[in-house]
Protein backbone atom coordinates (compact mmCIF):
# COMPACT_ATOMS: atom_id res chain seq x y z
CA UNK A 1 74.97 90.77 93.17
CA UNK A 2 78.66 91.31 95.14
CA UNK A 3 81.48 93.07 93.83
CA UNK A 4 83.08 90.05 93.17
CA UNK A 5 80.04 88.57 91.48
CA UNK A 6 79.57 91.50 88.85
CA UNK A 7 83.98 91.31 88.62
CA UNK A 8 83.26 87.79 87.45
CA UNK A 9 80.08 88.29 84.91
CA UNK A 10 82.08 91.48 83.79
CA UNK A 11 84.82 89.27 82.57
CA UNK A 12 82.69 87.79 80.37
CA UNK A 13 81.72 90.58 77.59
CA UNK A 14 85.08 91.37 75.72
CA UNK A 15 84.34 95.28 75.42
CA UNK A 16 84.62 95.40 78.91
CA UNK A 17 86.77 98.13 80.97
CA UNK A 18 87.77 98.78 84.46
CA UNK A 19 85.31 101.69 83.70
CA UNK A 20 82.34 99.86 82.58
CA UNK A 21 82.61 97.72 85.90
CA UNK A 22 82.88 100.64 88.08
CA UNK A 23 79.67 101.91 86.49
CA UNK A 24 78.26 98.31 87.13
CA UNK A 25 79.41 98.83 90.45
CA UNK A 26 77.95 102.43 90.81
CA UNK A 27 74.24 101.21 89.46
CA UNK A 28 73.96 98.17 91.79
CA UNK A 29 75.28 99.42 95.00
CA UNK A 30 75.18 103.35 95.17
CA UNK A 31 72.05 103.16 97.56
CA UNK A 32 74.19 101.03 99.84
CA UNK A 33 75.21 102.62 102.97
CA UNK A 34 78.77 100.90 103.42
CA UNK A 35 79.11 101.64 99.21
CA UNK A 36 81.14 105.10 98.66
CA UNK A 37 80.83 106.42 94.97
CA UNK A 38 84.02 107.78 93.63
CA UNK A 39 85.29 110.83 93.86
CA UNK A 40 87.33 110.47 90.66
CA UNK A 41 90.66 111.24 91.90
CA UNK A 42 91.29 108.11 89.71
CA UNK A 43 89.42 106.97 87.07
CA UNK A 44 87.97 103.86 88.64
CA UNK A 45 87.97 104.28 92.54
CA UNK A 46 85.11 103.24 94.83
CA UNK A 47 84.88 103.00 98.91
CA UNK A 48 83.56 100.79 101.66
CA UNK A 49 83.05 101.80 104.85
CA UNK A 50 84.50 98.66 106.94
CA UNK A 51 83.82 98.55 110.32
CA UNK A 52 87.24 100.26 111.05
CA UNK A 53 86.54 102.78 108.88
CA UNK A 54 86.54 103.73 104.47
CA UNK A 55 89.17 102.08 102.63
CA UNK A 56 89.30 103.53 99.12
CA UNK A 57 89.67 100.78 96.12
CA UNK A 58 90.91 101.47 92.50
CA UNK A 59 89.50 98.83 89.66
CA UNK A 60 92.57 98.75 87.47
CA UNK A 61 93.83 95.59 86.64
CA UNK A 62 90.70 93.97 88.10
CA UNK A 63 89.42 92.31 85.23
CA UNK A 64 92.59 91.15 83.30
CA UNK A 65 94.17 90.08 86.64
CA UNK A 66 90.37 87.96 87.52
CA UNK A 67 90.84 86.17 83.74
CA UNK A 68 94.34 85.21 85.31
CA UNK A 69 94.07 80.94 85.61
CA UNK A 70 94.05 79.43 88.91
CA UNK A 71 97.82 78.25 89.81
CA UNK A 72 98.06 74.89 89.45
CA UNK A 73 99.80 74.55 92.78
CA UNK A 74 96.59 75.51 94.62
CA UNK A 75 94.22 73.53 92.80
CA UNK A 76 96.29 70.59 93.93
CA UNK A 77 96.43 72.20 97.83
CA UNK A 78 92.70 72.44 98.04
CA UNK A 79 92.38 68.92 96.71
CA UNK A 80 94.38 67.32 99.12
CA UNK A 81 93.21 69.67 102.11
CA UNK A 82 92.54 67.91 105.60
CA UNK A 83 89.38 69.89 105.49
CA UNK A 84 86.23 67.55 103.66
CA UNK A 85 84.36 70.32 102.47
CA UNK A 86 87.59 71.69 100.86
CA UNK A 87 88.30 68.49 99.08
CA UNK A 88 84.76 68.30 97.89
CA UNK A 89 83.87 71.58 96.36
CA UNK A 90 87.60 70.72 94.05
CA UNK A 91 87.69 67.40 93.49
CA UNK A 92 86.64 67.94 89.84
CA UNK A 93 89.17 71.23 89.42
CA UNK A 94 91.33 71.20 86.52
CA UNK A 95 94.61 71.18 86.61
């Protein structure tokens, strides 16, 4: 699973943390070689080695601001995109 993939099942159990999603994090991709552990100079850091180099990442906020609903505004933009495959994948979003 992604990072954004685990974010997204994380959201679902209501005792979970920025901290339990790290450690999610940790267990699934700490044999990755672009996947940096922390080195806990915050409580929920991680790294990626991008092609330009590591960018550090902190978790806070991750999971309330992932519960945050979708704006309305873009919901309607994606429905009424020039782009087919756009319009398809939200025709049935809810506004």
């Amino acid at each position: 699973m992604g990072i954004l993939s685990l974010l997204d099942e994380e959201c679902w159990f209501p005792k979970a943390t920025n901290r339990t999603y790290l450690e999610k994090l940790i267990n699934t991709h700490a044999q990755h070689p672009k996947f940096g552990k922390p080195n806990y100079k915050a409580p929920s850091d991680f790294s990626i080695m991008h092609y330009a180099g590591k960018v550090d990442y902190s978790t806070d906020q991750w999971l309330m601001k992932n519960m945050d609903p979708l704006n309305d505004n873009v919901v309607t933009l994606l429905q009424t995109s020039n782009d087919p495959f756009a319009r398809e994948i939200w025709k049935d979003g809810n506004l």
